[in-house]
Protein backbone atom coordinates (compact mmCIF):
# COMPACT_ATOMS: atom_id res chain seq x y z
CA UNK A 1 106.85 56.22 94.02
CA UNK A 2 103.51 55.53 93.75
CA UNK A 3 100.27 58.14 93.62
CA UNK A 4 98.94 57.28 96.41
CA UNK A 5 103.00 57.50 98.51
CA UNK A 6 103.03 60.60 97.29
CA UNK A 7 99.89 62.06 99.19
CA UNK A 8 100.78 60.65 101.76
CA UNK A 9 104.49 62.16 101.52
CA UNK A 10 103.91 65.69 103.37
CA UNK A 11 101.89 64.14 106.16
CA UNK A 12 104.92 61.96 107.14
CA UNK A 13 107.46 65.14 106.53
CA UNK A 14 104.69 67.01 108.66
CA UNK A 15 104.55 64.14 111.29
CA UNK A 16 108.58 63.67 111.64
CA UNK A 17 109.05 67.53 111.72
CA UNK A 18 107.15 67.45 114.86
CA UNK A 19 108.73 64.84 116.25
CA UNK A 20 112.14 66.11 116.25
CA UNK A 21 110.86 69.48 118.45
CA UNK A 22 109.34 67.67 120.85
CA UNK A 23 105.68 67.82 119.80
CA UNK A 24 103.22 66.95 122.22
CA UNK A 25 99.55 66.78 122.85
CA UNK A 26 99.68 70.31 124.35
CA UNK A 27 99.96 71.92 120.64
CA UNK A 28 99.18 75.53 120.65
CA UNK A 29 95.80 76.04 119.41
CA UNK A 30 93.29 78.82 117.59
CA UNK A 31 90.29 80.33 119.38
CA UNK A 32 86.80 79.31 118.77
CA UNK A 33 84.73 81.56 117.57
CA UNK A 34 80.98 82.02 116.92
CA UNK A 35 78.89 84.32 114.69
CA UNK A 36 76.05 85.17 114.81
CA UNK A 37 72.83 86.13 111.94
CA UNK A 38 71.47 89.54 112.30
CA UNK A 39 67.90 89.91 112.01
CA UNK A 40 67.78 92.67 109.63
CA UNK A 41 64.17 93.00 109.11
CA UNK A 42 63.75 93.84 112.12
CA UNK A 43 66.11 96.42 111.91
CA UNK A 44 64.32 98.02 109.57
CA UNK A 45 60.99 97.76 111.24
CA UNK A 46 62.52 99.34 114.57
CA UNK A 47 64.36 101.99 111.79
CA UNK A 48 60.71 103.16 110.49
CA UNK A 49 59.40 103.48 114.00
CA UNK A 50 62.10 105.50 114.90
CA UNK A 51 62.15 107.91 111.86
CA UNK A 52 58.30 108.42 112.87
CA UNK A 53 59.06 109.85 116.00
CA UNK A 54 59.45 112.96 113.46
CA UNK A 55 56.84 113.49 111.07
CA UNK A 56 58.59 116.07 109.30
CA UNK A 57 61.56 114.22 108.13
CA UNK A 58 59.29 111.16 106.74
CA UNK A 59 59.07 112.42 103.39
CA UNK A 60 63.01 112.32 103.14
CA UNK A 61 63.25 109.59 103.65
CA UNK A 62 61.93 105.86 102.83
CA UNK A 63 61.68 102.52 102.93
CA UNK A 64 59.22 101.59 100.00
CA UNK A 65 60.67 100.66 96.66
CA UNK A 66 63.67 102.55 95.38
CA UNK A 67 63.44 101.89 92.12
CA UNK A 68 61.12 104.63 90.91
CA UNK A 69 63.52 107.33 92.22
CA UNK A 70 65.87 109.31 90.17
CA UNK A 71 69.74 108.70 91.10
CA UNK A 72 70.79 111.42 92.44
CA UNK A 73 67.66 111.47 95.12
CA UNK A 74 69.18 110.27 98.27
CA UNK A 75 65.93 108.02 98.30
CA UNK A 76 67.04 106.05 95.90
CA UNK A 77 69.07 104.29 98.17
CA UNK A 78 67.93 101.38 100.68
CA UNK A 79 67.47 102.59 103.75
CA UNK A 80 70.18 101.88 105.93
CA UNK A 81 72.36 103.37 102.60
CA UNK A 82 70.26 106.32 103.08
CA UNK A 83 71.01 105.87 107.23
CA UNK A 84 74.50 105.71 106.97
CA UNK A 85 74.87 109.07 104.34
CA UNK A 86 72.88 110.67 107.13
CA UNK A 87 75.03 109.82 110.23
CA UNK A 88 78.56 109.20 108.86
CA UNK A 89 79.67 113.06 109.38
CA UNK A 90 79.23 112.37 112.90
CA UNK A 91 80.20 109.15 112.90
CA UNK A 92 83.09 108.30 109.91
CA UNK A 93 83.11 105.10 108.75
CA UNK A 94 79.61 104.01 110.73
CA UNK A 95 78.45 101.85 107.41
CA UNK A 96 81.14 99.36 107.67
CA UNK A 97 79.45 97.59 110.63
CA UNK A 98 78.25 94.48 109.53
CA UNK A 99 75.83 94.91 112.67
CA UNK A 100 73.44 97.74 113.32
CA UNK A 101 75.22 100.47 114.98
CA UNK A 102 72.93 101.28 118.14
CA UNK A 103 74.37 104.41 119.45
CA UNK A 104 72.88 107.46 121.79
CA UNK A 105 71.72 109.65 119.14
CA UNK A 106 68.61 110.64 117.46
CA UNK A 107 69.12 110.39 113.94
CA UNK A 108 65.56 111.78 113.54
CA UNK A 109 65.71 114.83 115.63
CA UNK A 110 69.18 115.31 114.01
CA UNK A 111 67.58 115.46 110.75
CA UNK A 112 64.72 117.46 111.14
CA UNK A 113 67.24 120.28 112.51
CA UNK A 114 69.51 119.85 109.55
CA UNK A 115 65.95 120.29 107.30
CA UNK A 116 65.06 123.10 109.16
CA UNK A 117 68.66 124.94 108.91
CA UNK A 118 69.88 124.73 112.41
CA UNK A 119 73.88 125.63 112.17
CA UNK A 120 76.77 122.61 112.10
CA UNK A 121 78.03 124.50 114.84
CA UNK A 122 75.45 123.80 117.40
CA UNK A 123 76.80 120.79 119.54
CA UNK A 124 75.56 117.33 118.64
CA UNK A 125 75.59 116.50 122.21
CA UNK A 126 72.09 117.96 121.87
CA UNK A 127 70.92 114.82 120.01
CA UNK A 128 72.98 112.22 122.62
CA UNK A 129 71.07 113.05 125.64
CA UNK A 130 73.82 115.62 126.94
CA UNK A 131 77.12 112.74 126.14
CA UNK A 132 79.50 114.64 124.73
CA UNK A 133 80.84 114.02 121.23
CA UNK A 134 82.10 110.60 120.77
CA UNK A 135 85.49 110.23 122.15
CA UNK A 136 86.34 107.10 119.98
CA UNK A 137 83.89 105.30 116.92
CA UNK A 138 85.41 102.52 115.12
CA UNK A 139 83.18 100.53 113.13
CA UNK A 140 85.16 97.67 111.03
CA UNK A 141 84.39 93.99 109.00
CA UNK A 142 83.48 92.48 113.15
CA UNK A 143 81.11 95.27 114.32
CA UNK A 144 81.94 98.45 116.23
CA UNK A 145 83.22 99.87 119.34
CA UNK A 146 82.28 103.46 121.05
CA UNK A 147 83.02 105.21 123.94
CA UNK A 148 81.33 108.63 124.93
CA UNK A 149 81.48 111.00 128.22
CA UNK A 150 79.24 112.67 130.41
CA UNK A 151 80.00 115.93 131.88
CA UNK A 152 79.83 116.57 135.80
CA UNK A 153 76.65 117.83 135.68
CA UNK A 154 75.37 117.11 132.79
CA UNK A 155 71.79 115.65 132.06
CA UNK A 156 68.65 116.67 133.31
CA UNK A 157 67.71 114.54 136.12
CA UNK A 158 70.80 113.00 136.83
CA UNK A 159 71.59 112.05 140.66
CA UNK A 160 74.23 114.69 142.05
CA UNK A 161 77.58 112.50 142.22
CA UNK A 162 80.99 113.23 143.86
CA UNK A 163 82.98 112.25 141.41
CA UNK A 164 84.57 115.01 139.50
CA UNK A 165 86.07 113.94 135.60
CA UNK A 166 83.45 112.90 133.02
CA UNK A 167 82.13 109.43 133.11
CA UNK A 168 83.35 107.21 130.23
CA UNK A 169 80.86 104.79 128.52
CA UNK A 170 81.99 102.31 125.95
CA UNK A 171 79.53 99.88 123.79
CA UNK A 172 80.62 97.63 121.76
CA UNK A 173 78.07 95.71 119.03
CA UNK A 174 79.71 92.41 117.37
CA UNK A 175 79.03 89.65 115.08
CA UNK A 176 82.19 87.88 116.23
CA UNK A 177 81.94 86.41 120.18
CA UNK A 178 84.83 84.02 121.39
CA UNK A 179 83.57 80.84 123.17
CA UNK A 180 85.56 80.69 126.61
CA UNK A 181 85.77 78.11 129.18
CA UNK A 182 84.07 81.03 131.51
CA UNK A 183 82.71 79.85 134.48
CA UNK A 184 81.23 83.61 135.32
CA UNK A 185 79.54 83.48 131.93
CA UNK A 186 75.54 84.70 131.53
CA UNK A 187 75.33 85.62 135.12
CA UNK A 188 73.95 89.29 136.08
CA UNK A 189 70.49 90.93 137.22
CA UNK A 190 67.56 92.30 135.44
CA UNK A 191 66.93 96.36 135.61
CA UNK A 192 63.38 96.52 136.43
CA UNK A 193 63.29 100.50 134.99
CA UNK A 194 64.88 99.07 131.36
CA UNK A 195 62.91 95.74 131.25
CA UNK A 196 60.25 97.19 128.83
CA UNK A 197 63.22 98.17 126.11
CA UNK A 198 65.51 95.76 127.27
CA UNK A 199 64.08 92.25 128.02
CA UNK A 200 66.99 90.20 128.75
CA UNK A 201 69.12 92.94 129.69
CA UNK A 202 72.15 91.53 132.40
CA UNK A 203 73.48 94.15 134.51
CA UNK A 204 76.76 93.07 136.79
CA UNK A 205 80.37 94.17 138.01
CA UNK A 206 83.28 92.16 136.45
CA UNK A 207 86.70 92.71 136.12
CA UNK A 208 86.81 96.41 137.26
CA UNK A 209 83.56 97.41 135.44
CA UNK A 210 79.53 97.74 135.49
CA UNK A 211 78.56 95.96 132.51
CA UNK A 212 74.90 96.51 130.86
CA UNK A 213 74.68 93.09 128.40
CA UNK A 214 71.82 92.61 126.02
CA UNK A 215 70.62 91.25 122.54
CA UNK A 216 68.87 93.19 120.02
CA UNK A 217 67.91 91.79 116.47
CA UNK A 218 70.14 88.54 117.28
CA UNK A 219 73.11 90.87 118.00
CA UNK A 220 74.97 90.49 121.54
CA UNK A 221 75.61 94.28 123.15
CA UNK A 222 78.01 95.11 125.93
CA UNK A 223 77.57 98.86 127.43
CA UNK A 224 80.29 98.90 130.12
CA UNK A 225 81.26 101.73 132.46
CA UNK A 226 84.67 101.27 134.44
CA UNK A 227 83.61 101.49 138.33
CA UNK A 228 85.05 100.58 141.94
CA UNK A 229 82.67 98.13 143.28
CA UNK A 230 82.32 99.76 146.91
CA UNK A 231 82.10 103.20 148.37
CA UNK A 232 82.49 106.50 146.30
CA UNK A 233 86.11 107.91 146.13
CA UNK A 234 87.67 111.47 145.13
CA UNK A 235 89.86 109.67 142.80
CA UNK A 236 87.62 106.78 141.48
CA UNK A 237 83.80 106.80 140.42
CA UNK A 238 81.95 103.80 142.61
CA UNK A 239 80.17 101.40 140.47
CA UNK A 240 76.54 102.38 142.14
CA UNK A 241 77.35 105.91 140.91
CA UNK A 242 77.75 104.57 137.44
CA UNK A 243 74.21 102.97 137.38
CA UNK A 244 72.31 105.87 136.43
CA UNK A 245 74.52 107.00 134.04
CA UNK A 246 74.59 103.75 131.97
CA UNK A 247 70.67 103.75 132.17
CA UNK A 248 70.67 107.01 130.87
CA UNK A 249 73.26 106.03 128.24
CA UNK A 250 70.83 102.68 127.14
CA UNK A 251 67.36 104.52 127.13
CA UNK A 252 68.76 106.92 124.47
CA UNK A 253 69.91 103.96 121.87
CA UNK A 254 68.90 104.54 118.83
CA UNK A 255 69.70 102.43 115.25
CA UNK A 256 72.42 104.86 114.37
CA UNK A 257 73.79 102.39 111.39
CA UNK A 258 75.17 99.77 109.94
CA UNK A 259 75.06 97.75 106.63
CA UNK A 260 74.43 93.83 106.28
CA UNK A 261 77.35 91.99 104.58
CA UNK A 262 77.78 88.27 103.84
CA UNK A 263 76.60 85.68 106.83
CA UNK A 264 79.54 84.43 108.47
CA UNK A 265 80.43 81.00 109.72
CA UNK A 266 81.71 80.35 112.92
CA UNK A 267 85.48 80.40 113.31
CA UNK A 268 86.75 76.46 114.30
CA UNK A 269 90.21 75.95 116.67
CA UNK A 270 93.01 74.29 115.00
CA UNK A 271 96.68 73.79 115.69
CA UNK A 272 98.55 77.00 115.67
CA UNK A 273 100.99 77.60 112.98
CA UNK A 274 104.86 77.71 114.84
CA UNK A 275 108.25 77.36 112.98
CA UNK A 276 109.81 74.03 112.89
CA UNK A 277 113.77 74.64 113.11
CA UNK A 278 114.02 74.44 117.00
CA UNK A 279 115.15 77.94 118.04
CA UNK A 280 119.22 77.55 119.81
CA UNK A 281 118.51 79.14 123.38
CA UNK A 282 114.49 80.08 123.14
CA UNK A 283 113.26 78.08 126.63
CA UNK A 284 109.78 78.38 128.26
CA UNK A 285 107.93 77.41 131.22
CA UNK A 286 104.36 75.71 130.61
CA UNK A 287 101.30 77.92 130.49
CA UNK A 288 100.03 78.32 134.64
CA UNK A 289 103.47 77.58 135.48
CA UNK A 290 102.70 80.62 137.74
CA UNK A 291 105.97 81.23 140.38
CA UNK A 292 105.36 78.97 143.08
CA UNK A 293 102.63 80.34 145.86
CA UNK A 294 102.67 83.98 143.69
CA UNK A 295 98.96 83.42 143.12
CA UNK A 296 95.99 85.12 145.01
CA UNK A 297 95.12 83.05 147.63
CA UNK A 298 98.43 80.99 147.17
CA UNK A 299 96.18 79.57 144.13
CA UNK A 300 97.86 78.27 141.24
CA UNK A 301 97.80 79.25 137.30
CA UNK A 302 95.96 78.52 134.61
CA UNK A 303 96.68 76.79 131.42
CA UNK A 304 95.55 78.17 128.45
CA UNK A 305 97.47 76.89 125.23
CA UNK A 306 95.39 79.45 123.24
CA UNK A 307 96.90 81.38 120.54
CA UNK A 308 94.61 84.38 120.27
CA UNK A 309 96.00 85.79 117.17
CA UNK A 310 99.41 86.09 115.25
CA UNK A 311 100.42 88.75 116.38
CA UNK A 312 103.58 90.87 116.11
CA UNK A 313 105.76 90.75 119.17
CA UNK A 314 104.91 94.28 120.84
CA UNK A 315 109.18 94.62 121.55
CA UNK A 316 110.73 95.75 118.03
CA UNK A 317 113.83 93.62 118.95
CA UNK A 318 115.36 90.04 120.48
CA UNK A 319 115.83 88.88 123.08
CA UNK A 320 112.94 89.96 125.53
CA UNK A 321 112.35 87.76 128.59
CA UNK A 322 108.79 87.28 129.94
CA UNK A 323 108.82 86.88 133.65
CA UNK A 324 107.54 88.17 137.10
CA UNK A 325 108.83 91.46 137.69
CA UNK A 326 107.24 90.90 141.53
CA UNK A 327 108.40 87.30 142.62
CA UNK A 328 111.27 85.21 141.46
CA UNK A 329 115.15 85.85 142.10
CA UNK A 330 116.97 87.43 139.16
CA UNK A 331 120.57 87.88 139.21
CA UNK A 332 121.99 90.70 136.87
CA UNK A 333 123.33 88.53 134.39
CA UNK A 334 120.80 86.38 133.88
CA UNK A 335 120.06 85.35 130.08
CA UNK A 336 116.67 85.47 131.16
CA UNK A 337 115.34 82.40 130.09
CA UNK A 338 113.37 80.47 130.50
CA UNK A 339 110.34 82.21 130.13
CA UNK A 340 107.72 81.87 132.49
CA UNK A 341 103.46 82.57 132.71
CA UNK A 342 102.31 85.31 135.57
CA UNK A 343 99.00 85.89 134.38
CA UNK A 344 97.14 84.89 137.01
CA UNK A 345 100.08 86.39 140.03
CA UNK A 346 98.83 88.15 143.19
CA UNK A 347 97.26 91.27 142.45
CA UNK A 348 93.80 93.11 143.40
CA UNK A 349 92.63 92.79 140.04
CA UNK A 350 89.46 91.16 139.10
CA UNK A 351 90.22 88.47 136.68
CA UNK A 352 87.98 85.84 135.95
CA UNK A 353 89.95 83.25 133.90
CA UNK A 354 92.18 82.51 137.35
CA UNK A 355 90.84 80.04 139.99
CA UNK A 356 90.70 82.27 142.22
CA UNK A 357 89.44 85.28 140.87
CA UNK A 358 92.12 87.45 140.94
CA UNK A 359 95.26 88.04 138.92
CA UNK A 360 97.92 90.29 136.90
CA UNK A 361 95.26 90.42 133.82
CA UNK A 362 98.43 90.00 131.19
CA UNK A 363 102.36 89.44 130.81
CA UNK A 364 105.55 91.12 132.22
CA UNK A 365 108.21 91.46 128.98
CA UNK A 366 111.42 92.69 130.06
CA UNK A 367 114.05 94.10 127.29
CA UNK A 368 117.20 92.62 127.04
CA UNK A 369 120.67 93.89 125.06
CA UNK A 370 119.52 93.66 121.60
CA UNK A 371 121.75 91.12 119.34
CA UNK A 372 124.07 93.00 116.82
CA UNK A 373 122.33 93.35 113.41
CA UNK A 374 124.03 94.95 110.32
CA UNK A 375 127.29 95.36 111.50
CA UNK A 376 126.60 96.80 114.98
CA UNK A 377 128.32 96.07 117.52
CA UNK A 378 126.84 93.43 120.64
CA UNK A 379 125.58 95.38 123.41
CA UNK A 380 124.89 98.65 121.50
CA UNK A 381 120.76 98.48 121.92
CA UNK A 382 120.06 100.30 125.08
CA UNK A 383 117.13 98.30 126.88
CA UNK A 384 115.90 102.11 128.35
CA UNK A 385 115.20 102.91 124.44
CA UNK A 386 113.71 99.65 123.07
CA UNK A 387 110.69 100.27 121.19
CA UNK A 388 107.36 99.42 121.65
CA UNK A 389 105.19 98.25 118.16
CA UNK A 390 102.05 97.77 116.81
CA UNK A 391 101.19 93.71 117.32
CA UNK A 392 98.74 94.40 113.82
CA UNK A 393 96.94 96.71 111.89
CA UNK A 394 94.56 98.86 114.44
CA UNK A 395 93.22 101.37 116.05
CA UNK A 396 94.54 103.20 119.27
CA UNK A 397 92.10 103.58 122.20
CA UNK A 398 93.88 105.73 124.67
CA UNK A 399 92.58 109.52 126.57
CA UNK A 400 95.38 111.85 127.21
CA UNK A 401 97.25 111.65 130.49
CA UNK A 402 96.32 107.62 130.17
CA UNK A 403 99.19 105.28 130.91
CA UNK A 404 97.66 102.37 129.10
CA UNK A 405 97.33 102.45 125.22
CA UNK A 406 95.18 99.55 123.76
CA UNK A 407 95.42 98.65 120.64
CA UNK A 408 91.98 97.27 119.09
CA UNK A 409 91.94 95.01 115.90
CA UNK A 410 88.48 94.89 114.38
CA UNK A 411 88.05 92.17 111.30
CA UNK A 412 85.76 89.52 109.30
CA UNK A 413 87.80 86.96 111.67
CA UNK A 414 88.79 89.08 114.86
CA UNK A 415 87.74 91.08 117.53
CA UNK A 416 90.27 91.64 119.88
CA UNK A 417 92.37 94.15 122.05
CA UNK A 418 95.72 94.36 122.89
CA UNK A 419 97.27 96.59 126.27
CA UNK A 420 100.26 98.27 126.67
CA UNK A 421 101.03 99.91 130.11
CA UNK A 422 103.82 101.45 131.44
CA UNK A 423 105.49 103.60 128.68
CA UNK A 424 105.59 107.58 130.01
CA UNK A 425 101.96 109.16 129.61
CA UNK A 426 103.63 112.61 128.67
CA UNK A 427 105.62 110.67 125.95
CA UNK A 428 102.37 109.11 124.57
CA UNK A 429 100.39 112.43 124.45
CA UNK A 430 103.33 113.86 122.71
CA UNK A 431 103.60 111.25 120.09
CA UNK A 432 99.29 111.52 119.61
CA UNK A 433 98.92 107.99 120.84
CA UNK A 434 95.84 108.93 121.43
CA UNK A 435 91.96 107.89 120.53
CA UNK A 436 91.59 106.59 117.02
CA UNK A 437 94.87 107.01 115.89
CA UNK A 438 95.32 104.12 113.36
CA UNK A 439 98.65 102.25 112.97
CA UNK A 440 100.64 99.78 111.06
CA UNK A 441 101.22 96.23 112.51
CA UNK A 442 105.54 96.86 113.42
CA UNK A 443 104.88 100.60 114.05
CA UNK A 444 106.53 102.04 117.15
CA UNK A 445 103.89 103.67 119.66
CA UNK A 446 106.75 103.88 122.61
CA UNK A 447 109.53 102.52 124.39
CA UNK A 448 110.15 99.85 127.25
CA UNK A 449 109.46 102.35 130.46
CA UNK A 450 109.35 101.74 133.99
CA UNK A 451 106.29 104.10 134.53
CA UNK A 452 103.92 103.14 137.25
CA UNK A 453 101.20 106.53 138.15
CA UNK A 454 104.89 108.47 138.10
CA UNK A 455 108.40 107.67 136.46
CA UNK A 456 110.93 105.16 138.41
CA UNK A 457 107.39 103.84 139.82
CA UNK A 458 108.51 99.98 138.71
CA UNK A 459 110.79 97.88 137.08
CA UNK A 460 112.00 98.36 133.74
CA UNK A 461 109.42 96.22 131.71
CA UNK A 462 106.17 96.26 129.23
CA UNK A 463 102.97 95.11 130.78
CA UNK A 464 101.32 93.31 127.64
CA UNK A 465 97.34 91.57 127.77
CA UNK A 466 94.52 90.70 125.69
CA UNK A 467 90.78 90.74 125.86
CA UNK A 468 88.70 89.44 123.28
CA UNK A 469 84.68 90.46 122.71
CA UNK A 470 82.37 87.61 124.61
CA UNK A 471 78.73 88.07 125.57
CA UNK A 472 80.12 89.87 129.10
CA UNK A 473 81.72 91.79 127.00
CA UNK A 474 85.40 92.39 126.71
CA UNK A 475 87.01 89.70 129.26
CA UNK A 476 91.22 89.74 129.89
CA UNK A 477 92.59 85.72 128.93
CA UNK A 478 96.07 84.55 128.96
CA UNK A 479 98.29 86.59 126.40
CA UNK A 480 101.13 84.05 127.40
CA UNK A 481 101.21 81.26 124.51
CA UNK A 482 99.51 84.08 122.56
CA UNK A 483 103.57 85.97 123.11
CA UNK A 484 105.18 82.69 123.06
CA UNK A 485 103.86 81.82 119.65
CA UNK A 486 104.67 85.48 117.95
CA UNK A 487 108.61 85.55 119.95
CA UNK A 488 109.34 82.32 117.98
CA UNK A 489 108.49 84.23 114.81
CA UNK A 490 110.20 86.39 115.56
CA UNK A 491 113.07 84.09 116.58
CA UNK A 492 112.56 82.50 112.93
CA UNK A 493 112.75 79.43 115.61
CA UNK A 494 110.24 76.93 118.10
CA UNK A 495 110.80 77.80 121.65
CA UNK A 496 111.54 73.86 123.87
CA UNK A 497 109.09 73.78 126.86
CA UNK A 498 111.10 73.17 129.88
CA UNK A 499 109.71 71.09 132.99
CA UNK A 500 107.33 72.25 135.72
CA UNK A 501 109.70 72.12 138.93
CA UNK A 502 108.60 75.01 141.42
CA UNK A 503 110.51 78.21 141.58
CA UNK A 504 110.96 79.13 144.88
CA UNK A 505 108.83 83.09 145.00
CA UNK A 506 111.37 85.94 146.15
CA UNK A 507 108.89 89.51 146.26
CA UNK A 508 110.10 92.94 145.03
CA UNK A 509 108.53 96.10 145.63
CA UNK A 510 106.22 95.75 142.11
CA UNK A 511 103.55 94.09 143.34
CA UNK A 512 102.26 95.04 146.73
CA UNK A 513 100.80 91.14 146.40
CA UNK A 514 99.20 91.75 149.99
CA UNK A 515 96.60 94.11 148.50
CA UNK A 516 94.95 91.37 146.31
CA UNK A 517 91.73 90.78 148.92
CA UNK A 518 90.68 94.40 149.33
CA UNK A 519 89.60 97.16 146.53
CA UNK A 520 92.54 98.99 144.93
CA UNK A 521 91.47 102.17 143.61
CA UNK A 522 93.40 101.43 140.38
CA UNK A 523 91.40 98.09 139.96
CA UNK A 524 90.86 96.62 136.63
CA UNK A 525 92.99 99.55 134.66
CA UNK A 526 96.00 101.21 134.76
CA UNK A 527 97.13 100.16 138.76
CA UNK A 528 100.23 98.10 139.77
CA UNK A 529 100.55 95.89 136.36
């Protein structure tokens, strides 16, 4: 065989393999992802002007040249080095953003007290403008994510506000954004009272929250508070409530950390990697395939042959069957297959990748009887105990009493979140699923519940979605193909992608589909997923 036969030999294995599953022009496909250059000179010049603020902490620190200093000065560090020693006890891990960490704390005040012997003891929520200690900081290789509270109460000249827990506020600074077909994208209003520190600041309500988006030395910044856009409720903090509180949050920024690390290059889609021995039963409904009229406004799916990342599949075993749990007949021995999309079904959730604006935000996954492995016999997994696991390598975001745990994944090629919902609350707080927690990619975090604000409350089933980091901020897109691609990994096997003849829509008692056009206090959380 000649050289030039050979070469060409695993392109026509490649191109035959394909062939014999059924490949199409609808191959599964990567995200596109850009990064972006951080302006770190000008981190540095904002830095000094900062550290002035306190003249007596100057001399401790500096930005001329290190080199005459002896080692073991702290000065003899650069300055975000010398930064990052300073904060990291509050803030673990802060120098392994490879953006500056802006963050509600004065690193100068804090300082000077530390200089001037003012105990540990005394509350840092002195130096964040009354937020409480950080309830989550996770800094990683794609930037950093951060979410603090403020107390009923709390801050001096704060409007009085009838809500009654603490108000969450997350930021998130990345180097990573995902380019979506976004049709919402860049849109939002200018805050005349943060214009001066803030000049392109965006404030607007998507997807169950306020969202405060900016760019500072090149970087895009999302401050986000999770709001009911209409009038205040005992339950639910309304989105003009939040305002203040946000503005308080961004007027206290300060450069808190971060350390520069090697420019990136944007991130290019390609064809997703899927096994190539078909799988024997593994059957699936096209991406939008939505149950016929289950939509919002009888509107349809959307396809979206996206991959977002290879994942794990969140159910430890086979076979799990994604499908409604609010539309569709189901007979009680049903395989289950085919699976089929309901991203984008009737609810009264904001969700701006379906046409018409409203959707599930993610993917029903119902357990099935486990198959027999190592001698056991078929039938012996009990769907009530299947266990929930890790997709990758993370970080937990979850408060106690929560029903949803995310799962956050934070590296040089990701930024990207992961829900679970409906697994017992008590059982989660018990098992310290809880804020930071860190876990392996296969680790259980639960079981399959049927959990819905109290137990027996839905079906048996995992809710399961994704958001990745945009300029908006974090945005919920199809986790469908995303599932589809890790199940046939799973499988060891490629799914075959059935036809798109409508299913006739039957509704259960999950959905409540007629609430889709007015608020739901649950909106854009933890509410009828």
């Amino acid at each position: 065989m000649g050289t030039k036969a050979v070469r060409l030999l695993p392109c026509w294995l490649a191109a035959f393999s394909l062939l014999t599953v059924g490949a199409s022009a609808d191959e599964f496909r990567t995200p596109s992802i850009s990064a972006i250059r951080v302006e770190w000179r000008a981190v540095l010049d904002q830095l000094r002007s900062e550290i002035n603020t306190q003249p007596a902490v100057v001399s401790a620190f500096t930005f001329a040249s290190q080199r005459r200093a002896p080692r073991w000065d702290p000065r003899s560090m650069p300055a975000l080095m010398q930064l990052n020693a300073i904060t990291s006890p509050v803030f673990p891990g802060i120098g392994r953003s490879p953006v500056p960490v802006l963050l509600p704390f004065d690193t100068a005040s804090y300082l000077d007290a530390r200089q001037n012997g003012v105990p540990d003891t005394i509350s840092v929520s002195r130096y964040q403008a009354d937020f409480r200690p950080a309830d989550l900081f996770h800094a990683g290789a794609a930037g950093y994510d951060a979410m603090f509270s403020l107390e009923p109460g709390a801050g001096d000249g704060m409007p009085q506000r009838t809500y009654a827990k603490p108000v969450e506020v997350q930021i998130t600074g990345s180097i990573l954004t995902y380019d979506l077909a976004d049709p919402l994208a860049g849109k939002g209003e200018p805050v005349k009272a943060l214009a001066a520190q803030f000049p392109d600041l965006r404030r607007f309500i998507r997807e169950g929250y306020v969202r405060f988006a900016f760019t500072r030395f090149g970087v895009p910044y999302v401050v986000s508070i999770q709001c009911l856009d209409s009038t205040p409720r005992p339950r639910r903090l309304a989105c003009r409530e939040a305002y203040p509180v946000a503005e308080r949050f961004l007027k206290a920024l300060r450069i808190a950390g971060g350390q520069p690390s090697r420019p990136r290059r944007d991130v290019s889609s390609e064809i997703a990697e899927r096994p190539i021995v078909p799988s024997p039963d593994f059957t699936y409904r096209p991406s939008g395939d939505i149950v016929a009229n289950s939509g919002a406004r009888k509107r349809g799916g959307r396809t979206d042959l996206t991959a977002y990342s290879q994942i794990r599949f969140p159910l430890e075993k086979a076979p799990a069957f994604a499908r409604s749990q609010s539309f569709g007949k189901r007979k009680p021995d049903e395989r289950g297959y085919p699976w089929q999309d309901n991203f984008c079904e009737a609810r009264s959730f904001e969700v701006g990748q379906c046409a018409a604006g409203f959707g599930h935000q993610g993917q029903d996954i119902r357990p099935g009887a486990c198959m027999a492995q190592n001698g056991e016999s078929p039938g012996s997994c009990d769907p009530k105990q299947q266990a929930v696991v890790a997709v990758r390598d993370g970080v937990l975001i979850r408060s106690l009493k929560q029903q949803a745990a995310t799962l956050q994944v934070n590296t040089r090629n990701e930024h990207i979140r992961f829900r679970y919902m409906h697994m017992n609350p008590s059982s989660l707080d018990a098992d310290g699923i809880l804020n930071g927690r860190q876990v392996a990619e296969g680790e259980k975090i639960g079981v399959a519940s049927n959990y819905l604000d109290f137990p027996n409350g839905t079906s048996l089933h995992l809710h399961f979605d994704v958001q990745v980091f945009t300029r908006d901020g974090w945005i919920w897109v199809n986790p469908y193909t995303t599932l589809i691609s890790a199940y046939e990994r799973l499988l060891r096997g490629r799914g075959r992608e059935l036809g798109t003849d409508p299913v006739a829509p039957a509704a259960v008692a999950h959905a409540r589909p007629e609430d889709v056009l007015r608020p739901d206090p649950q909106e854009g959380g933890e509410g009828d997923n």
